[in-house]
Protein backbone atom coordinates (compact mmCIF):
# COMPACT_ATOMS: atom_id res chain seq x y z
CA UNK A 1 -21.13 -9.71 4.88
CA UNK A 2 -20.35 -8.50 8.26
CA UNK A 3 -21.53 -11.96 9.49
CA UNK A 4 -19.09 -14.08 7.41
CA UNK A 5 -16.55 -11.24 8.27
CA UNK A 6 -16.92 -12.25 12.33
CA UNK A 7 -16.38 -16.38 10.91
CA UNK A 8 -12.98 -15.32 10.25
CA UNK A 9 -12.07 -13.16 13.30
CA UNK A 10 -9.39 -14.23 16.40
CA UNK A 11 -9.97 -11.50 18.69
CA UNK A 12 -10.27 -7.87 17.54
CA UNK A 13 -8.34 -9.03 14.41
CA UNK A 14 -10.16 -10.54 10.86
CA UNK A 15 -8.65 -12.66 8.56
CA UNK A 16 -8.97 -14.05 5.56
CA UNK A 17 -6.98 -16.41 3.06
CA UNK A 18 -5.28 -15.37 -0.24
CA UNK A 19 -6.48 -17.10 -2.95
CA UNK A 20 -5.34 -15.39 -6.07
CA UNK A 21 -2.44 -12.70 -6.70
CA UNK A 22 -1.67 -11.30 -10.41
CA UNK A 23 0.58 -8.22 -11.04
CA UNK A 24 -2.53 -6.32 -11.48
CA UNK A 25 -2.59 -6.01 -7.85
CA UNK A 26 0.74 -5.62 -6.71
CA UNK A 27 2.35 -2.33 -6.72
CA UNK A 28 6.11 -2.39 -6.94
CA UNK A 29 8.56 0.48 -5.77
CA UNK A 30 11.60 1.73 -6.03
CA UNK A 31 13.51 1.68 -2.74
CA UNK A 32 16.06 4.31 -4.16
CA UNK A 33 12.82 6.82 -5.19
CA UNK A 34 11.51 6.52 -1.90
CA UNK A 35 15.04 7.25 -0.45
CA UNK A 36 15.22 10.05 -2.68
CA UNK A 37 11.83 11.74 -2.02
CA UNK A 38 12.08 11.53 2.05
CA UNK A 39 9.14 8.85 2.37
CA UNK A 40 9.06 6.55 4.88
CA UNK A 41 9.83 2.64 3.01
CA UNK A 42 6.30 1.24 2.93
CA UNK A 43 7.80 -2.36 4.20
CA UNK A 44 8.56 -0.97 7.41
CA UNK A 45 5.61 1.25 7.76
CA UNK A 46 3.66 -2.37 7.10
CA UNK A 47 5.88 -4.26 9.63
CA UNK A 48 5.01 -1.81 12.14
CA UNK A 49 1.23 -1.72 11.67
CA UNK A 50 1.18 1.88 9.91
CA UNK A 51 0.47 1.20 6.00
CA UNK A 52 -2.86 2.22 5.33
CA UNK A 53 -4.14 3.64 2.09
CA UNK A 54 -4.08 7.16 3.38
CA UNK A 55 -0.31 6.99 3.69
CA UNK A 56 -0.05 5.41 0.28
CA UNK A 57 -2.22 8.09 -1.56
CA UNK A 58 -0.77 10.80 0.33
CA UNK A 59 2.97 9.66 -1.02
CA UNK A 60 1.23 9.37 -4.51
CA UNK A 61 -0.03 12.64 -4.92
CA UNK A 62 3.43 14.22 -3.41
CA UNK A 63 5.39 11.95 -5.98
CA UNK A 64 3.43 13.10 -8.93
CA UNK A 65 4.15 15.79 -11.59
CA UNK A 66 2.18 16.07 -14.35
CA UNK A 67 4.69 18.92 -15.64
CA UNK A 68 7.91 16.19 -15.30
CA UNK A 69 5.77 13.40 -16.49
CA UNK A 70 6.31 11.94 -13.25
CA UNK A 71 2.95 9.76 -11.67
CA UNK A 72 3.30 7.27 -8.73
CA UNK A 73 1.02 4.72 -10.95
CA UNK A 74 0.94 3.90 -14.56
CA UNK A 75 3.11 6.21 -15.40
């Protein structure tokens, strides 16, 4: 894999085309709940090159609350 990965590299950056997006893999949010619970908007943390999936678990386990019924996913 790491061969086909280099095929599609331009410099230290890889890329790779998009050829299929269902809501199964989108995750929407609430710009008011993100306001609301002091977390940086994840569209600007993307724009700037600081979205990984570290930041995104890290605001999902501070969002939840199993005792308000509150989860950041299927919830």
């Amino acid at each position: 894999m790491a061969d086909a990965a280099e095929y599609f590299a331009l410099g230290d950056k890889h890329f790779a085309i998009v050829t299929d997006i269902s809501p199964r893999m989108i995750v929407p949010y609430n710009r008011r709940v993100i306001e609301e619970y002091g977390f940086d908007d994840p569209a600007e943390l993307f724009y700037n090159d600081e979205w990984t999936w570290d930041v995104f678990y890290d605001m999902c386990v501070e969002f939840s609350d199993e005792d308000e019924d509150r989860y950041a996913l299927d919830g």
